[in-house]
N, C-alpha and C. Protein backbone atom coordinates (compact mmCIF):
# COMPACT_ATOMS: atom_id res chain seq x y z
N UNK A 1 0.83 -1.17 0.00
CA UNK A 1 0.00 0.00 0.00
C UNK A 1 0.88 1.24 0.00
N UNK A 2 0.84 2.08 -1.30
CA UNK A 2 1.64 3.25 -1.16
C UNK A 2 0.79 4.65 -0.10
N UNK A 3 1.85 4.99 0.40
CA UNK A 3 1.71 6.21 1.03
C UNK A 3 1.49 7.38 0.60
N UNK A 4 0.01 8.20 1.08
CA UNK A 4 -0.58 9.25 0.52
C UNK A 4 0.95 10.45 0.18
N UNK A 5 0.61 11.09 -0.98
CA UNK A 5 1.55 12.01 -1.24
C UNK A 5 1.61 13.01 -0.15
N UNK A 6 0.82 13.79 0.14
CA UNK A 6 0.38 14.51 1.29
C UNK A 6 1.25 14.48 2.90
N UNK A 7 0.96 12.91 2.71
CA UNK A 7 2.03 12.66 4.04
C UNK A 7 3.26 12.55 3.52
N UNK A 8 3.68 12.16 2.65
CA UNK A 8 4.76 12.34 2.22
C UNK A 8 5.65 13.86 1.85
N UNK A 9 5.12 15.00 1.84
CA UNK A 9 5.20 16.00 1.66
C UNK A 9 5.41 16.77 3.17
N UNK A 10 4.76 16.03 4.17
CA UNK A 10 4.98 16.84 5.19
C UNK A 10 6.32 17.09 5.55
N UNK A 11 6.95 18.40 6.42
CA UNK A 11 7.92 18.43 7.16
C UNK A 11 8.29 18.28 8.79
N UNK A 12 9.18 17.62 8.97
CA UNK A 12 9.08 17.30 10.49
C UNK A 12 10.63 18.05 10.95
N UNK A 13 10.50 18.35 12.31
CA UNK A 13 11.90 18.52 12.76
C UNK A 13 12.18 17.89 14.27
N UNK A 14 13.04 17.87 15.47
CA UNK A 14 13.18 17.35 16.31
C UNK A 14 12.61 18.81 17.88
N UNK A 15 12.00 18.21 18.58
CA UNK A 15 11.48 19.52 19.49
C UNK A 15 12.68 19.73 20.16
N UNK A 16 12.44 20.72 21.09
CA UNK A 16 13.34 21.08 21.72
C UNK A 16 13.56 20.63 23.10
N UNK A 17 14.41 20.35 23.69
CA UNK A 17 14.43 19.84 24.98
C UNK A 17 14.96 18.15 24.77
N UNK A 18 14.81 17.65 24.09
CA UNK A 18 15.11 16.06 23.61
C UNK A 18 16.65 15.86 23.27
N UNK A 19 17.15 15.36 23.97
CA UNK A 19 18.74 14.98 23.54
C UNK A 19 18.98 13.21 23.09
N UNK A 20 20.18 13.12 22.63
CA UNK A 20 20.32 12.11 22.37
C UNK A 20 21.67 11.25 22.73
N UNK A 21 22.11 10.19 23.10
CA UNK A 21 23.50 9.62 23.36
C UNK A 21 23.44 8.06 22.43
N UNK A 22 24.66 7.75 22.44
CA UNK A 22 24.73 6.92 21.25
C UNK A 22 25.56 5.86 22.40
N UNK A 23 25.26 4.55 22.65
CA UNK A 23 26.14 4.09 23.31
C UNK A 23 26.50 2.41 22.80
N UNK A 24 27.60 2.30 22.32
CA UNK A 24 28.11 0.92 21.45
C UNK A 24 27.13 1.69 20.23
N UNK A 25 26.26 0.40 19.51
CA UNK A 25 25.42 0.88 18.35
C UNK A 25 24.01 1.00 19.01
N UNK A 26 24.08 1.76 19.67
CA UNK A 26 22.73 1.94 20.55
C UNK A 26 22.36 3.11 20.38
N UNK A 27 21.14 3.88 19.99
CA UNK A 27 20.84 5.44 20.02
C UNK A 27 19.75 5.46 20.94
N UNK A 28 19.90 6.12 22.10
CA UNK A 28 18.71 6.33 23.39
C UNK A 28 18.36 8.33 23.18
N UNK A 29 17.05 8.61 22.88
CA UNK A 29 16.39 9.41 23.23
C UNK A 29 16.18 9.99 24.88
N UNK A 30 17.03 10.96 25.11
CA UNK A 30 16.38 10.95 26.78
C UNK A 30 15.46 12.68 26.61
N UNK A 31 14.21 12.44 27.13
CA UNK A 31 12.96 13.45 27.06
C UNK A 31 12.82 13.48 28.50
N UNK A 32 13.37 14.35 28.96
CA UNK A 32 13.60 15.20 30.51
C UNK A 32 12.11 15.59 30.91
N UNK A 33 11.31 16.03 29.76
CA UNK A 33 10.06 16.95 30.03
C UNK A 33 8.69 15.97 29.87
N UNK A 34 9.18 14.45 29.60
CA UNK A 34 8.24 13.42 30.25
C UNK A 34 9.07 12.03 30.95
N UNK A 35 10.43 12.51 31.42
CA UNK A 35 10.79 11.90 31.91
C UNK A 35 10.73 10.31 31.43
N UNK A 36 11.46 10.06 29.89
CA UNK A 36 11.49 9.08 29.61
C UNK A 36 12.96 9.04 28.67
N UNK A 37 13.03 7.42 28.45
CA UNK A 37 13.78 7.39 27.61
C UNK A 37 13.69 5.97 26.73
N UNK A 38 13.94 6.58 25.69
CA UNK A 38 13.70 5.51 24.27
C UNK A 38 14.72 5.50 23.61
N UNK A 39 14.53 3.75 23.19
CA UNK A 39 15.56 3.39 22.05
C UNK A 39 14.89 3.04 20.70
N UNK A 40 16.39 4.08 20.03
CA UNK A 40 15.98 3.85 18.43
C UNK A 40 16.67 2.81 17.62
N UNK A 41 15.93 2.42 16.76
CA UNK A 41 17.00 1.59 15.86
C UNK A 41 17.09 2.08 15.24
N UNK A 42 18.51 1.17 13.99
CA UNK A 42 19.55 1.45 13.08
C UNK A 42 18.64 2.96 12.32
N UNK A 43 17.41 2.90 11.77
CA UNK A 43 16.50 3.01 10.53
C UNK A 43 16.47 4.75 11.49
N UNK A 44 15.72 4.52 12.70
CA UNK A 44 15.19 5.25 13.39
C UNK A 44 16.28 6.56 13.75
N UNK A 45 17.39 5.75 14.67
CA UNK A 45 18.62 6.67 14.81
C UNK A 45 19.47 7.85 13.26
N UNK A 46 19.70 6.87 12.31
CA UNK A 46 19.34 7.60 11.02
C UNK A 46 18.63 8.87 10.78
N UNK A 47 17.22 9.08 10.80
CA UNK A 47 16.31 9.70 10.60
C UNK A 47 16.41 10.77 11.80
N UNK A 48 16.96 10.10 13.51
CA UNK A 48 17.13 11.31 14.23
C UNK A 48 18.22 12.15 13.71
N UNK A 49 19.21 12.03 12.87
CA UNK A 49 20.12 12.96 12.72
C UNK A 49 19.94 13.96 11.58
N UNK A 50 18.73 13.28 10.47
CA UNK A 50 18.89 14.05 9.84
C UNK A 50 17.56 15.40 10.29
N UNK A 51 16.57 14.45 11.16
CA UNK A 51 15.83 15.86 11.90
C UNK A 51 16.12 16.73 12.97
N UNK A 52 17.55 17.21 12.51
CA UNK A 52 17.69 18.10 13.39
C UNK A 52 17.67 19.55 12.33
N UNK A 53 17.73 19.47 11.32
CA UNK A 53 16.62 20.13 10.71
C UNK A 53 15.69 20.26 9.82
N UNK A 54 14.64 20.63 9.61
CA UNK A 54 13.28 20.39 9.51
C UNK A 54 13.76 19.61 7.77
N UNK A 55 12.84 18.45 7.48
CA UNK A 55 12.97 17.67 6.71
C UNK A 55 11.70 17.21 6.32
N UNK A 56 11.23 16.67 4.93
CA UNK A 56 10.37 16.27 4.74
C UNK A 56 10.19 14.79 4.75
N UNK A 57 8.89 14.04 4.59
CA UNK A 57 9.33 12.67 4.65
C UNK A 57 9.60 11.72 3.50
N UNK A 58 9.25 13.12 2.07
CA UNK A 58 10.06 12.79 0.80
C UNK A 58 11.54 12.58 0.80
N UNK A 59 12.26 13.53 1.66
CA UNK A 59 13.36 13.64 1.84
C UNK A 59 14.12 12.34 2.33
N UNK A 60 13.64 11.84 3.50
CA UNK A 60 13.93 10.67 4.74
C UNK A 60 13.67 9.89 3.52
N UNK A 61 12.33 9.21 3.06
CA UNK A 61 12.28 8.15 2.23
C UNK A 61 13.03 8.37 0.67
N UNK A 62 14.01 9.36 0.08
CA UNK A 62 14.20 9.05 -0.91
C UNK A 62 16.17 8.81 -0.22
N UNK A 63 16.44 9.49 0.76
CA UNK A 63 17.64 9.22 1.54
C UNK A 63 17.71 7.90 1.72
N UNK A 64 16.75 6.98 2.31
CA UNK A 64 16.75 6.00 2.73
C UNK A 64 16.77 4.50 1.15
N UNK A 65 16.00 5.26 0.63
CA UNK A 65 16.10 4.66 -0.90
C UNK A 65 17.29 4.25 -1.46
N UNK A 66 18.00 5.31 -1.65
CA UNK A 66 19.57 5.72 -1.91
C UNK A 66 20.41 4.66 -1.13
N UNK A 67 20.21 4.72 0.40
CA UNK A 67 21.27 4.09 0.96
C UNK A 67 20.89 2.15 1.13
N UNK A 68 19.46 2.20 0.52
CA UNK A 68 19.17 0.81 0.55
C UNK A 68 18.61 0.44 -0.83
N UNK A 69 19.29 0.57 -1.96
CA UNK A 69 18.31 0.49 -3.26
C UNK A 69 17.79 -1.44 -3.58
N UNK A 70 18.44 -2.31 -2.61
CA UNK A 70 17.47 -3.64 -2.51
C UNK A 70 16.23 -3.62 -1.74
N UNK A 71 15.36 -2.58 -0.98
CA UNK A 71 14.55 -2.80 -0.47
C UNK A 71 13.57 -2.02 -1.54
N UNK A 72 12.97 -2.81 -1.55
CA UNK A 72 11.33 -2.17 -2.10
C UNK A 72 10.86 -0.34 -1.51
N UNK A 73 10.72 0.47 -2.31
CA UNK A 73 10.13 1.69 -2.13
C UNK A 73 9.13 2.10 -1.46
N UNK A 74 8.15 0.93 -1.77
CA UNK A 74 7.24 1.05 -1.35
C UNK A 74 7.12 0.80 0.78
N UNK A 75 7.96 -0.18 0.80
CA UNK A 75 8.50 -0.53 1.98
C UNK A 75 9.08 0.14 2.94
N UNK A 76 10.03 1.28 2.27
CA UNK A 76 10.89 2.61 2.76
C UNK A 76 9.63 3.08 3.24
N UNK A 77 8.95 3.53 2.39
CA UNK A 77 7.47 4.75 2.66
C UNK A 77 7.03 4.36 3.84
N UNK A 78 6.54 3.18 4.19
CA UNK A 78 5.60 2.63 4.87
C UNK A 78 6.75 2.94 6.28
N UNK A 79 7.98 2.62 6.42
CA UNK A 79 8.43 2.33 7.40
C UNK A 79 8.98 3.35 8.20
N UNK A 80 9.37 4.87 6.99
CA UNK A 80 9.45 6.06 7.41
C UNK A 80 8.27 6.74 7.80
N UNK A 81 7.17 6.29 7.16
CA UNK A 81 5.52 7.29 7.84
C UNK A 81 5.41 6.57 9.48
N UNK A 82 5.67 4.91 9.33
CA UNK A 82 5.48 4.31 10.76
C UNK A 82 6.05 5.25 11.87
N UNK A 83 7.64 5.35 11.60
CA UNK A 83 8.46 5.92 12.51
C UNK A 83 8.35 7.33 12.97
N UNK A 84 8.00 8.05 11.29
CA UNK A 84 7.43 9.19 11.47
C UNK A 84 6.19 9.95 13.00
N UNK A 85 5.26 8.70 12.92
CA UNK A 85 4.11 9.09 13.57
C UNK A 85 4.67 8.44 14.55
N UNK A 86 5.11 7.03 14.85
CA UNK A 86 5.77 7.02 16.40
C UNK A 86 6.77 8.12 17.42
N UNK A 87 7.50 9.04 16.60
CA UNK A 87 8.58 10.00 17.09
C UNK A 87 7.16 10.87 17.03
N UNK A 88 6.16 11.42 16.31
CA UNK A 88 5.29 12.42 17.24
C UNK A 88 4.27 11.99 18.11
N UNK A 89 3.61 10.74 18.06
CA UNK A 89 3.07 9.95 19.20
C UNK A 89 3.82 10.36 20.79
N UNK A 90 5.05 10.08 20.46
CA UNK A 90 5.82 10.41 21.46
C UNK A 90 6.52 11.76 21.58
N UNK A 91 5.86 13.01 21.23
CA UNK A 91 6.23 14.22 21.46
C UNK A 91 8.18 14.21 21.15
N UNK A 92 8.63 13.30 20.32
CA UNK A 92 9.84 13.65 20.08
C UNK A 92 10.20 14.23 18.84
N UNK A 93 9.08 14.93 17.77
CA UNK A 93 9.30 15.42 17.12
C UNK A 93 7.93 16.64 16.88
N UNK A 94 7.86 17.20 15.97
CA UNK A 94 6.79 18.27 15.53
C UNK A 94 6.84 18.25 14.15
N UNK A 95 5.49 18.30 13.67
CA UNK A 95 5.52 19.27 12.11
C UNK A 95 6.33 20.57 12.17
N UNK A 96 7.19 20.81 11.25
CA UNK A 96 8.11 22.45 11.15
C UNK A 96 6.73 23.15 10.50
């Protein structure tokens, strides 16, 4: 199932207050202002570096394309909108 253009068009960036530490190949989110902390994977940690500034999710999925051209496109989409809406589920990102 391809992903509406629309969402694909949106821009996201990282809020403020959210830091990040990298430990072995580990990327942990620590969010002071709900007192949590989350781990990202390989895909996920990726995508935190490049939202540190505001990015679209054309951008993330054609980046991600590039650096994986054996995975299906359609697959990228799906897995960058997933992650997408999990990082604002969890107030660790915003629409710019």
């Amino acid at each position: 199932m391809a992903v509406p253009r629309n969402r694909c068009n949106e821009t996201y960036q990282r809020v403020d207050g959210v830091s990040s530490r990298e430990v072995g190949e580990s990327t942990f989110l620590i969010d002071p202002r709900h007192d949590r902390i989350h781990q990202l994977n390989a895909l996920g940690a990726a995508a935190w570096r490049q939202l540190a500034a505001p990015v679209s999710a054309a951008e993330l999925i054609e980046a991600f394309h590039i650096a994986f051209p054996d995975v299906p496109r359609e697959r990228i989409e799906q897995d960058v909108v997933a992650l997408l809406d999990e990082l604002l589920a969890a107030d660790l990102i915003a629409k710019a």
